[in-house]
Protein backbone atom coordinates (compact mmCIF):
# COMPACT_ATOMS: atom_id res chain seq x y z
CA UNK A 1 -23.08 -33.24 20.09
CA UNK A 2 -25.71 -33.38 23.16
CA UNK A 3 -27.97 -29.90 22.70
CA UNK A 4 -29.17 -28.60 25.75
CA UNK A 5 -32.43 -27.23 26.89
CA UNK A 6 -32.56 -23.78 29.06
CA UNK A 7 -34.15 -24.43 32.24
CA UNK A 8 -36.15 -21.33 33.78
CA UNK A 9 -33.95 -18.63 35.82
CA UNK A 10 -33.58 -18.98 39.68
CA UNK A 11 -36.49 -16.90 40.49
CA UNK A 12 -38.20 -19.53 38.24
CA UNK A 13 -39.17 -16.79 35.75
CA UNK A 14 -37.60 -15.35 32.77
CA UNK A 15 -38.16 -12.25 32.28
CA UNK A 16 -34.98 -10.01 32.19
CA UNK A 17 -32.61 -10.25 30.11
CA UNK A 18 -29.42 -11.29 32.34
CA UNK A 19 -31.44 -14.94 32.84
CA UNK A 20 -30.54 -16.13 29.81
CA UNK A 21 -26.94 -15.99 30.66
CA UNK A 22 -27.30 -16.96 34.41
CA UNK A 23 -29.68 -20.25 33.24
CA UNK A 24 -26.20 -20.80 30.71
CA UNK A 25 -23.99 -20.48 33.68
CA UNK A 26 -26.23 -22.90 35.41
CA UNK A 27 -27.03 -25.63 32.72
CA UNK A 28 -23.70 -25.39 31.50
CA UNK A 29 -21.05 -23.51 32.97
CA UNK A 30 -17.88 -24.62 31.03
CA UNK A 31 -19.19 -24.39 27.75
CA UNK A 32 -18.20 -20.79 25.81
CA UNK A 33 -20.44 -18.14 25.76
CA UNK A 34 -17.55 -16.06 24.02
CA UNK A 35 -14.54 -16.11 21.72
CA UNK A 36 -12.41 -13.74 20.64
CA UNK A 37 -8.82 -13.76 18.99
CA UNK A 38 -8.74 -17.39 19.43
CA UNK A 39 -9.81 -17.63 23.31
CA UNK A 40 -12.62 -18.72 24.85
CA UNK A 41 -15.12 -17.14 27.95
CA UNK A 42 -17.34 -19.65 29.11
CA UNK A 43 -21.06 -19.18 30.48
CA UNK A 44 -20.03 -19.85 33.91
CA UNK A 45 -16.96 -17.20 33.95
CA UNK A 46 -18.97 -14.81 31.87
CA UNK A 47 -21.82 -14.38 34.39
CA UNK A 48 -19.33 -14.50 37.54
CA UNK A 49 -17.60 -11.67 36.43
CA UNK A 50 -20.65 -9.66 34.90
CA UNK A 51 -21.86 -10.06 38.61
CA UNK A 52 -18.46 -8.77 39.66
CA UNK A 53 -19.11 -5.55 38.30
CA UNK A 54 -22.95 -5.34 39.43
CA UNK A 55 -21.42 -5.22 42.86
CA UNK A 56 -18.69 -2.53 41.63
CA UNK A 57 -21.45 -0.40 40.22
CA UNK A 58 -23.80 -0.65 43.58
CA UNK A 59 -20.89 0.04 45.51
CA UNK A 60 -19.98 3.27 43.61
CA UNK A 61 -23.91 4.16 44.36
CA UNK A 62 -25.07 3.35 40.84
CA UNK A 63 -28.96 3.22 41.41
CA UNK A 64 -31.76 0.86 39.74
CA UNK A 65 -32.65 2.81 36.19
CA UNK A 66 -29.22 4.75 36.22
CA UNK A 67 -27.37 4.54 33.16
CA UNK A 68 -23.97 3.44 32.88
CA UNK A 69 -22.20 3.97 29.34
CA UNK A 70 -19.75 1.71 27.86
CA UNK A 71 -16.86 3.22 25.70
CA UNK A 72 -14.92 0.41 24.51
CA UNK A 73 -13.64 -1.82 21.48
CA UNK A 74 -15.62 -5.03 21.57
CA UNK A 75 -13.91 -7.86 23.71
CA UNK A 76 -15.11 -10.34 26.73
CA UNK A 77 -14.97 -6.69 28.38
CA UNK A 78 -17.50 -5.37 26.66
CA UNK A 79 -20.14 -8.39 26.94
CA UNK A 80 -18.95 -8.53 31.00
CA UNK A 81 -19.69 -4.63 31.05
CA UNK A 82 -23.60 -4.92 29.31
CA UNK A 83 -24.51 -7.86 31.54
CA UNK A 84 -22.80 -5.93 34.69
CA UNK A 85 -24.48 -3.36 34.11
CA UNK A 86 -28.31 -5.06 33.71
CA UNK A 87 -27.25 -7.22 37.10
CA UNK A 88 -27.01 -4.11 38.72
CA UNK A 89 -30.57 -2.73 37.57
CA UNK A 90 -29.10 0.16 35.46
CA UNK A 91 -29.08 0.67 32.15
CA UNK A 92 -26.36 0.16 29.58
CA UNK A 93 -25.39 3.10 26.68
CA UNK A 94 -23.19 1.37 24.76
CA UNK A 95 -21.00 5.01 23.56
CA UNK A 96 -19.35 4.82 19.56
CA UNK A 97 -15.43 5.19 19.95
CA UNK A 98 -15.11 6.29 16.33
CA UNK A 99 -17.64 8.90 17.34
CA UNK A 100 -16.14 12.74 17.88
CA UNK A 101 -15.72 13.42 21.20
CA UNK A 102 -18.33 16.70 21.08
CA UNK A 103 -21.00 14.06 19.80
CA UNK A 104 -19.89 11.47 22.72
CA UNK A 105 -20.14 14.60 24.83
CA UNK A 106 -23.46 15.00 23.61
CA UNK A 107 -25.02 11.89 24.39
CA UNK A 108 -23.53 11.25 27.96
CA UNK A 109 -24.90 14.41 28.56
CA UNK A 110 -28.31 14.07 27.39
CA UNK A 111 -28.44 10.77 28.80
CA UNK A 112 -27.05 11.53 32.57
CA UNK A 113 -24.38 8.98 32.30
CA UNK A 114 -21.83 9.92 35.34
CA UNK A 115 -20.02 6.43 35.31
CA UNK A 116 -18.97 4.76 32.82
CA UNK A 117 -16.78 1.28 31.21
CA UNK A 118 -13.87 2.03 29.70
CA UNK A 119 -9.82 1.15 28.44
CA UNK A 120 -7.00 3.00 28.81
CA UNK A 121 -6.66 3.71 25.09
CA UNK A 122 -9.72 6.19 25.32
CA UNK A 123 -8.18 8.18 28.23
CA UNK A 124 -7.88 10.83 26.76
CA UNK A 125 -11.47 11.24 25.55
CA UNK A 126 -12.74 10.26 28.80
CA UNK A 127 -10.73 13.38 30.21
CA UNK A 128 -12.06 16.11 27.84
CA UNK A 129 -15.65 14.65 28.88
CA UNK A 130 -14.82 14.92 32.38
CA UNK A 131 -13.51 18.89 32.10
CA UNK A 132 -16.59 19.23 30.22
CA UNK A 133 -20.09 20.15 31.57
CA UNK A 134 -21.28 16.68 31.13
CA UNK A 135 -18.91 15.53 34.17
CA UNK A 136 -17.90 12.29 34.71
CA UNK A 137 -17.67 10.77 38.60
CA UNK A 138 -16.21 7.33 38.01
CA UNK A 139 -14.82 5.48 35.52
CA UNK A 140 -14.68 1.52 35.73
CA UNK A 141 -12.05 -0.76 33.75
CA UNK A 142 -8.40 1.14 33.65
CA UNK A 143 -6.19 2.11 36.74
CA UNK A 144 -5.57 5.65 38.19
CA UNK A 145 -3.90 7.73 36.36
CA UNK A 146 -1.89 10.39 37.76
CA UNK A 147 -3.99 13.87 37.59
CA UNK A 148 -7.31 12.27 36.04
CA UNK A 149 -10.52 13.85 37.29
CA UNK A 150 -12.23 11.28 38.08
CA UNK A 151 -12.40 8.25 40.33
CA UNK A 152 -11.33 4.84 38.70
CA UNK A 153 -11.77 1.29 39.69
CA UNK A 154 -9.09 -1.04 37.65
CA UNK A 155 -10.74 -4.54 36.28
CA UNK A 156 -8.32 -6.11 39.21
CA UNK A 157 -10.33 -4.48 42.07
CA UNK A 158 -13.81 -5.51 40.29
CA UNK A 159 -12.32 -8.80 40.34
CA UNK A 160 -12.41 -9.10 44.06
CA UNK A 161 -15.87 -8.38 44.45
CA UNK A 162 -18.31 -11.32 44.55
CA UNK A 163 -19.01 -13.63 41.98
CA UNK A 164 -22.44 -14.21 42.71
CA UNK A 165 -25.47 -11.46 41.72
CA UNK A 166 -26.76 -8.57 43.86
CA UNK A 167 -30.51 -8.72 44.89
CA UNK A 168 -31.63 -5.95 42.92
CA UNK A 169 -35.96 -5.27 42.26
CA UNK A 170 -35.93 -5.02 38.13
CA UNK A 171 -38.75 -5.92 36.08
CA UNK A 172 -39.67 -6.61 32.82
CA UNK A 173 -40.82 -3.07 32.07
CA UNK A 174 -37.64 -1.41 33.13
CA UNK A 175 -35.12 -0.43 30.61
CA UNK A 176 -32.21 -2.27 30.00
CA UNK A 177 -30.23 -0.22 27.40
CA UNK A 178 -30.75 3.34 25.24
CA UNK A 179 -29.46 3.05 21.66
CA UNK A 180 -28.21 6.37 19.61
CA UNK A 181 -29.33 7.19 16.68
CA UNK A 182 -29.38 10.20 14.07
CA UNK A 183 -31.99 12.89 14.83
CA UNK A 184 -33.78 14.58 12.60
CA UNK A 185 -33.18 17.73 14.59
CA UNK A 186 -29.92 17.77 13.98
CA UNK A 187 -29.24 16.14 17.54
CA UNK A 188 -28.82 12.03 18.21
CA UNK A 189 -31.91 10.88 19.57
CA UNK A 190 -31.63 7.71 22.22
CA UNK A 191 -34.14 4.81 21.60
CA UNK A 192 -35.35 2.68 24.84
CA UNK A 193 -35.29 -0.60 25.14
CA UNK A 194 -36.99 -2.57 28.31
CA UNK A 195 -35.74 -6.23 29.31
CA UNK A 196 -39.35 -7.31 27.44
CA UNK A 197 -38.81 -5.85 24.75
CA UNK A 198 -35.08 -7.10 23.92
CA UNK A 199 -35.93 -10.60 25.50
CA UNK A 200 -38.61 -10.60 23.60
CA UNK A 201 -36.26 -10.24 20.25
CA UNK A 202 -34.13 -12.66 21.77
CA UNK A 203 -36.75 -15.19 22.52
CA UNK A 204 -38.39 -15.02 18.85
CA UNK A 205 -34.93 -15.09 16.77
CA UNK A 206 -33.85 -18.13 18.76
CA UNK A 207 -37.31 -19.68 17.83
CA UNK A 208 -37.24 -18.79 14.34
CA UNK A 209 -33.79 -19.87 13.03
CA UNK A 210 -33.52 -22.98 15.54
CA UNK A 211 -30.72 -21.37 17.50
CA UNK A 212 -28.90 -24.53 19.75
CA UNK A 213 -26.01 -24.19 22.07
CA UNK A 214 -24.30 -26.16 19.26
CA UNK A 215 -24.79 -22.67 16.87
CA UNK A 216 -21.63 -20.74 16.93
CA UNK A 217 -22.63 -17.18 16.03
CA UNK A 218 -20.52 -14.10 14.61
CA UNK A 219 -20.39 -10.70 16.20
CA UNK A 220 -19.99 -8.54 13.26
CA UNK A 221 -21.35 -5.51 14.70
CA UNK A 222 -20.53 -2.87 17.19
CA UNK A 223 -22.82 -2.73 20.79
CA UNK A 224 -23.94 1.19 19.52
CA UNK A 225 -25.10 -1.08 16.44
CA UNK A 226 -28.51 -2.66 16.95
CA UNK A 227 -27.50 -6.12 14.83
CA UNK A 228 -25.48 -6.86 17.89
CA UNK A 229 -28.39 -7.65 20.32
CA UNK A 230 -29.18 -10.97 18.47
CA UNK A 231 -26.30 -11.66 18.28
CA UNK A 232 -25.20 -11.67 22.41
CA UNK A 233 -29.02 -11.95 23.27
CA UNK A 234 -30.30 -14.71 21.09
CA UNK A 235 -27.19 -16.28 21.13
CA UNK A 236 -27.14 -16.64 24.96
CA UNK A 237 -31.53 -17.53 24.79
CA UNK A 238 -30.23 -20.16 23.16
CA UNK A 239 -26.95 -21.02 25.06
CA UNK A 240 -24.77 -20.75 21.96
CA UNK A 241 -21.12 -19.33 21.67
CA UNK A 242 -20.97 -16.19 19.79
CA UNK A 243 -17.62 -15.28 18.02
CA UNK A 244 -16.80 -11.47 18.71
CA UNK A 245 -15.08 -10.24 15.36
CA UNK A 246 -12.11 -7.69 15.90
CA UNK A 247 -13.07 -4.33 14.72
CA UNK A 248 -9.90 -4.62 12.29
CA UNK A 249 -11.45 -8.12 10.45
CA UNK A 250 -14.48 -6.13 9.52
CA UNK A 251 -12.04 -4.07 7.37
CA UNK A 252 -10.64 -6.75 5.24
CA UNK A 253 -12.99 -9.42 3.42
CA UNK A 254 -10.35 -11.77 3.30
CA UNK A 255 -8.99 -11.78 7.30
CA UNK A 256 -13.24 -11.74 7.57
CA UNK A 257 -13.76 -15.02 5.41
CA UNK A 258 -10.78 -16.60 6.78
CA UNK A 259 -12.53 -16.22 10.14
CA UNK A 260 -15.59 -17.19 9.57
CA UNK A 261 -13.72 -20.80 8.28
CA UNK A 262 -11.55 -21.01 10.90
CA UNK A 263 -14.22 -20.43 13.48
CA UNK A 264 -16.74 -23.08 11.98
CA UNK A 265 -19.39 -20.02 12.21
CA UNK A 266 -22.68 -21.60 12.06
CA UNK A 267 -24.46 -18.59 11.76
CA UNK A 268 -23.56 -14.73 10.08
CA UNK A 269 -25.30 -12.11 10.76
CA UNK A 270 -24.32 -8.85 9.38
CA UNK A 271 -24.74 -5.73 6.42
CA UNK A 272 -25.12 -6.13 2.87
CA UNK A 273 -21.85 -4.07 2.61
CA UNK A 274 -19.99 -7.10 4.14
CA UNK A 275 -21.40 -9.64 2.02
CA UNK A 276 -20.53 -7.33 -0.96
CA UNK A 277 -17.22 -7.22 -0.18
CA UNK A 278 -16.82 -11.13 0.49
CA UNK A 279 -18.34 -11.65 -2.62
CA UNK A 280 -15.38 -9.90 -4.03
CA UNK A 281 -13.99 -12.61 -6.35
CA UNK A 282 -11.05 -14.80 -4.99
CA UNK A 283 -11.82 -13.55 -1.49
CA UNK A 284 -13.64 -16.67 -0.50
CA UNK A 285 -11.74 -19.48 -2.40
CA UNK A 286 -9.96 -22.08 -0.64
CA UNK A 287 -12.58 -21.20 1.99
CA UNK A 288 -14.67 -24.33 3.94
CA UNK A 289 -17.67 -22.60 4.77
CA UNK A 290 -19.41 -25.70 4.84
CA UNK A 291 -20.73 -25.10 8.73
CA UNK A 292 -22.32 -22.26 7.57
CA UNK A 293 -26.03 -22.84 7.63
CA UNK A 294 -27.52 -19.26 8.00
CA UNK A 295 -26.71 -15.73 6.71
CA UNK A 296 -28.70 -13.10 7.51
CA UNK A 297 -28.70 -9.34 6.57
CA UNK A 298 -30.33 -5.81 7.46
CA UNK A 299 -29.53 -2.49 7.52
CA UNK A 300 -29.87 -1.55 3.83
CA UNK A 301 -30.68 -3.18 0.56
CA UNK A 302 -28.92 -6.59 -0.43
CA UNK A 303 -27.69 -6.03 -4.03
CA UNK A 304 -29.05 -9.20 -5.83
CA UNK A 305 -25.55 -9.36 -8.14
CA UNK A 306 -23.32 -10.09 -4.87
CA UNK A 307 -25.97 -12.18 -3.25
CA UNK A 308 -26.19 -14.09 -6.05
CA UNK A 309 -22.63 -15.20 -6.21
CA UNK A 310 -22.43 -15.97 -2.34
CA UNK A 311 -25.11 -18.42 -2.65
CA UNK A 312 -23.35 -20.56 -5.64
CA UNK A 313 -20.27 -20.11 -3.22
CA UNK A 314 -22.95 -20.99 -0.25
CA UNK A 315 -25.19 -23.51 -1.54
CA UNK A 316 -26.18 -25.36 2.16
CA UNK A 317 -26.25 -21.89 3.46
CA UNK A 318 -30.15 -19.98 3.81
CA UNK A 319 -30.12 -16.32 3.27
CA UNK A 320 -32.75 -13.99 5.10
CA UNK A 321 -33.37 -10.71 4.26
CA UNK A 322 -34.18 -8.83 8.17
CA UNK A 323 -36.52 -6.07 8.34
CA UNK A 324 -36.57 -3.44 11.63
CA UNK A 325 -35.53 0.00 13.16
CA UNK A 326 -33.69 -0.16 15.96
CA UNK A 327 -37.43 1.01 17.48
CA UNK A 328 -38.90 -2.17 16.58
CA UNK A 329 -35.99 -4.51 16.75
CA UNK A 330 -36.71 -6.97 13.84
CA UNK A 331 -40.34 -7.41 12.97
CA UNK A 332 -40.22 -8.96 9.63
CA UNK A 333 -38.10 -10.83 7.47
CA UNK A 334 -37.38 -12.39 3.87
CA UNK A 335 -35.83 -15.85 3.68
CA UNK A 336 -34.51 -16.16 0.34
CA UNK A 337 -35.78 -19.32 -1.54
CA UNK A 338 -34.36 -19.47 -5.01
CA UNK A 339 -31.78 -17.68 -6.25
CA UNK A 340 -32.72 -14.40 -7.31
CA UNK A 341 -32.81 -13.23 -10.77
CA UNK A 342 -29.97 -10.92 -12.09
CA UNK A 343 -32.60 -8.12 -13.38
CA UNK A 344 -34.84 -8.14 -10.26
CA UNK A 345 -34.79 -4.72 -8.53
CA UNK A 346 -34.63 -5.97 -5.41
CA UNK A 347 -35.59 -8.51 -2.70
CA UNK A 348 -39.07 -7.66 -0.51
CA UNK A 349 -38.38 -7.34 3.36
CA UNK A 350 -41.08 -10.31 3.71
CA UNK A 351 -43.59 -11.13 6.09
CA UNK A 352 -43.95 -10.28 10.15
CA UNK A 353 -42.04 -12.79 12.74
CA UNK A 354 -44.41 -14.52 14.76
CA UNK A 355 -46.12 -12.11 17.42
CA UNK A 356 -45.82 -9.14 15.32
CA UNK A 357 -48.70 -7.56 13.90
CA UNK A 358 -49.06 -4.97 11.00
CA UNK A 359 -50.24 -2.58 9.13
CA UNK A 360 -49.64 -0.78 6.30
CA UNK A 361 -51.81 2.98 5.79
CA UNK A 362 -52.09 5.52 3.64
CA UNK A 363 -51.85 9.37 5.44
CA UNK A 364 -55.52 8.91 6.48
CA UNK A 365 -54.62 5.94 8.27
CA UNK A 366 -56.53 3.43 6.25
CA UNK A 367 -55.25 0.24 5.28
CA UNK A 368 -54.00 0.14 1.79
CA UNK A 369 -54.09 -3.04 -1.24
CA UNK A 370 -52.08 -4.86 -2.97
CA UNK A 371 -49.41 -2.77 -4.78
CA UNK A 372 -50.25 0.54 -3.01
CA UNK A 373 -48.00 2.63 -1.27
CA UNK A 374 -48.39 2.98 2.69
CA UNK A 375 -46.43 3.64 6.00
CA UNK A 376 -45.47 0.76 7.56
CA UNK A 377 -47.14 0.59 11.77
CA UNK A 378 -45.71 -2.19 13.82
CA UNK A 379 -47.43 -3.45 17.10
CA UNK A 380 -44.92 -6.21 18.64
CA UNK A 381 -43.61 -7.05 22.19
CA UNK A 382 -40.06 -6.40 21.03
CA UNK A 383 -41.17 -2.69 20.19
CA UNK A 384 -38.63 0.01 22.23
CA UNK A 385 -40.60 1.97 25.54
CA UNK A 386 -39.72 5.29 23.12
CA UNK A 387 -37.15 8.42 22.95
CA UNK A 388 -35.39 9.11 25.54
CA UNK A 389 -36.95 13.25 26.88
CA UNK A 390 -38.30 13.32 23.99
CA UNK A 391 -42.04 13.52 24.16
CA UNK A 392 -42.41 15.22 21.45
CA UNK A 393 -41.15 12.18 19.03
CA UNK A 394 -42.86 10.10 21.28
CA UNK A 395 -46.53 11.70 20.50
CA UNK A 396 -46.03 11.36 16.38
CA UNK A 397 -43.55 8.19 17.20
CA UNK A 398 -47.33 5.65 17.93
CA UNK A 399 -50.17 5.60 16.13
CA UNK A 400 -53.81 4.46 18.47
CA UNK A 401 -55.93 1.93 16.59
CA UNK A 402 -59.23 1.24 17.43
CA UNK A 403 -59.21 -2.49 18.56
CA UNK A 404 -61.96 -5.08 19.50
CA UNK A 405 -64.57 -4.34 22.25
CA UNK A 406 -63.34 -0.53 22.22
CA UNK A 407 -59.70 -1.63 23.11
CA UNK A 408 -57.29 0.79 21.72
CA UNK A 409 -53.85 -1.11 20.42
CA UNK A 410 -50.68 0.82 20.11
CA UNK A 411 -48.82 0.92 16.53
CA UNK A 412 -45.13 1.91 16.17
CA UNK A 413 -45.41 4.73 12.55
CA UNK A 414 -41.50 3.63 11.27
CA UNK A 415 -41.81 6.35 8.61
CA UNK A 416 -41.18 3.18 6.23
CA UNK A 417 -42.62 3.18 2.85
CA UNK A 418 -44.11 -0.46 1.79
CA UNK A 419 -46.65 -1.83 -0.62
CA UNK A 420 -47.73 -4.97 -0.46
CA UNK A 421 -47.09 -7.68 -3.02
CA UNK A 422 -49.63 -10.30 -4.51
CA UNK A 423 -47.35 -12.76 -3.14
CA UNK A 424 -47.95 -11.84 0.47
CA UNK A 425 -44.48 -9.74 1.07
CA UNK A 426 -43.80 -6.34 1.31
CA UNK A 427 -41.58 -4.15 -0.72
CA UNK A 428 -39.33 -1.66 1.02
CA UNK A 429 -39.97 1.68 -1.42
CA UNK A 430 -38.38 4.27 0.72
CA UNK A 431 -38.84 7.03 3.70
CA UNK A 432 -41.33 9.56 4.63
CA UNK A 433 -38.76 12.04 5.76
CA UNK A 434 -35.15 12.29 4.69
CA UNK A 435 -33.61 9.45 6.67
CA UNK A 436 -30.98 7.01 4.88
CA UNK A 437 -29.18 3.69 5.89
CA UNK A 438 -25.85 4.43 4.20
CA UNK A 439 -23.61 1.62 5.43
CA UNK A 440 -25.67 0.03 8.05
CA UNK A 441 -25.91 3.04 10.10
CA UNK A 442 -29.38 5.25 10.28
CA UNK A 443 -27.95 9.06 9.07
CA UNK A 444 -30.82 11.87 9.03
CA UNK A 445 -29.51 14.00 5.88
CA UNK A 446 -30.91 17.23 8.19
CA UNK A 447 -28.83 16.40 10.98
CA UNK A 448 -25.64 16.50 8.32
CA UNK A 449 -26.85 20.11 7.24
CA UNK A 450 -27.37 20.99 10.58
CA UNK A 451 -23.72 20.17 11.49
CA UNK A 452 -22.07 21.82 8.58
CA UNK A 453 -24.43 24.88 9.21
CA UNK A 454 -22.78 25.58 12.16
CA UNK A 455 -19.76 25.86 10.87
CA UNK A 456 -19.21 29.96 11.06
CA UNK A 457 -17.83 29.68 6.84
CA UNK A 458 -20.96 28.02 6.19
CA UNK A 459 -23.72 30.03 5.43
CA UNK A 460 -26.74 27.79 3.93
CA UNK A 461 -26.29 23.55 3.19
CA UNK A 462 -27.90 21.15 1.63
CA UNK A 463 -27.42 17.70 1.71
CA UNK A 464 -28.48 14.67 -0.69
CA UNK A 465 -27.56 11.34 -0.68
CA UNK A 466 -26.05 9.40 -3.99
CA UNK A 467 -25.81 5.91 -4.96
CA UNK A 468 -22.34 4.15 -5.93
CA UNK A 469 -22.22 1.25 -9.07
CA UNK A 470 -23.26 -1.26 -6.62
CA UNK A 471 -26.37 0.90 -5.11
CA UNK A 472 -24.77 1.45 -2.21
CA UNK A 473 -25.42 4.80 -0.34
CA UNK A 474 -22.05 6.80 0.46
């Protein structure tokens, strides 16, 4: 197979994120971008229909820096709606459908969405938002229906509109998505991302793991999931098709493995609880995973009896431990040379990617040595623009250090516990505050109590978080 080179977008720049699919529509236009349940959406279709809905969006009077959310199972709908929505200079808020509809409430009002992408299936959600005080002016991807109170534009009308990109004034500073997360306040706090800050994860995973358009590259997690930007972003840097699993594969390790083989996946990216469950025994047998040359996980801690089983199962396959909030995007990572032993406690997170500096400080903010116990700061392009009205996380959220010449450089404080090893890693110890991963997803225990506080039968709460056999958090 020929691999292809991207050439530079049409403004001869790249610098936002919707390039990299417009330079794949351009190099290549018939080869996929997408697949899901066995079909195929190429680069060229992909972009003209992402466009499509740019000029839907502008014509509803959807404004540079306006955000647009997206409520929907993932699909070739879901990729056209993201892209859409960065063609037309806003900014995409990719909403949780297994969310409740008071927290979904919550964010599209904090946020200021008043349009949004949707399906029919969540119509009924999308009408208790709209009687709500968030309001809700249009809604973009289902037909009218009878009564609804709010304007709709049906996928065949965005269809019509031109299949070429609006002129719109966006720059590399200006965001390009908010991701929720769990607050510590007990309310979800929305983390900004620019186009240079996401391209600039897209750019530096594509580097690093020798992405090609001949990679073919799984979609294991949800768009409100911060895995998924490499994914669709480094997968279209590096004008590769990326698989989009169906939210009901991710539920059974078998239907997931028999995927993966039937796909020729090239490259998994995904949760340690996922790996754990497809190391079940007898769920990959009779499995030819042999395409698979890369398997990477984040989100929580890889437990070293499941990984290593998968890589006997795996041999040709390299396993890399990624390190990074959803602030930072990834900023460091552990590739996995030998096969771990059984009694170690657990694998490091590793060393930065290239073009990501830092530091690890005690609470006075000096550095700390080898086997000490710091914060983890982070100073990277790929680092978010901060909270979303929140100044007040933003002050504590970046540390100032004094740089060369009097220069002042700007740290990300992830509330991460390292030390640093003699071998030149770091070791993940733990939190500052009372934050978990428990399944992939960020939970802040205080924003549990806070919920069940509220409850009128509920007088006082408190909230811990305990380990099953396998280590996992429940």
């Amino acid at each position: 197979m020929r691999l292809r080179a991207m050439p530079a977008s049409r403004t001869g720049m790249t610098y936002l994120l919707t390039h990299l699919v417009e330079q794949a529509a351009d190099l290549d236009p018939d080869h996929p971008a997408l697949r899901y349940r066995g079909e195929s959406l190429t680069y060229g279709a992909l972009w003209a229909r992402a466009s499509a809905v740019a000029h839907a969006l502008i014509e509803d009077g959807v404004q540079p820096g306006d955000r647009v959310g997206i409520l929907l199972q993932k699909s070739f709908d879901s990729a056209v709606a993201l892209y859409g929505i960065m063609a037309a200079g806003a900014v995409y808020v990719p909403l949780d459908p297994g969310s409740p509809t008071s927290r979904i409430a919550f964010v599209v009002g904090d946020c200021g969405i008043t349009r949004l992408v949707s399906e029919p299936r969540f119509l009924p959600t999308l009408i208790q938002l709209a009687e709500s005080a968030v309001g809700i002016d249009t809604v973009f991807g289902i037909d009218d229906p009878e009564g609804a109170p709010f304007a709709t534009v049906a996928w065949g009308e965005i269809a019509t509109r031109p299949s070429t990109p609006p002129r719109i004034r966006t720059t590399e500073q200006d965001l390009c998505y908010i991701l929720y997360t769990s607050g510590s306040t007990g309310t979800p706090k929305g983390i900004m991302h620019s186009h240079r800050s996401a391209l600039a994860w897209a750019e530096v995973t594509a580097a690093e793991y020798a992405l090609t358009s001949g990679d073919i590259i799984s979609n294991y997690a949800p768009l409100h999931f911060d895995l998924s930007t490499l994914d669709y972003f480094g997968g279209a840097r590096a004008g590769a098709t990326t698989v989009i699993i169906p939210e009901e594969y991710t539920r059974f390790p078998a239907s997931l493995a028999a995927l993966i083989a039937d796909e020729r996946m090239t490259v998994l990216y995904t949760v340690p609880l996922a790996l754990v469950r497809l190391a079940t025994p007898g769920t990959l047998d009779g499995k030819d995973l042999s395409n698979l040359r890369l398997v990477l996980f984040g989100g929580e801690p890889m437990p070293i009896k499941h990984l290593r089983r998968l890589m006997s199962i795996i041999p040709g396959a390299q396993f890399v431990n990624v390190y990074g909030p959803t602030e930072t995007n990834g900023c460091m990572h552990y590739r996995v040379r030998d096969v771990p032993d059984e009694r170690d406690r657990g694998l490091p997170i590793g060393r930065p990617y290239p073009n990501v500096s830092t530091m690890v400080v005690d609470t006075d903010r000096r550095p700390v040595g080898v086997g000490e116990t710091g914060e983890l700061l982070v100073r990277a392009p790929t680092v978010m623009r901060g909270y979303w009205s929140r100044p007040d996380l933003n002050e504590t959220a970046f540390v100032q250090v004094g740089g060369v010449g009097g220069t002042v450089e700007i740290y990300h404080a992830t509330g991460d516990l390292v030390s640093p090893t003699e071998e030149g890693d770091l070791a993940f110890l733990g939190r500052r505050d009372r934050q978990i991963k428990a399944r992939g997803n960020r939970v802040e225990l205080d924003e549990v109590e806070a919920a069940l506080v509220a409850h009128p039968s509920v007088h006082e709460a408190a909230v811990y978080a305990l380990a099953d056999a396998e280590g996992s958090l429940q």
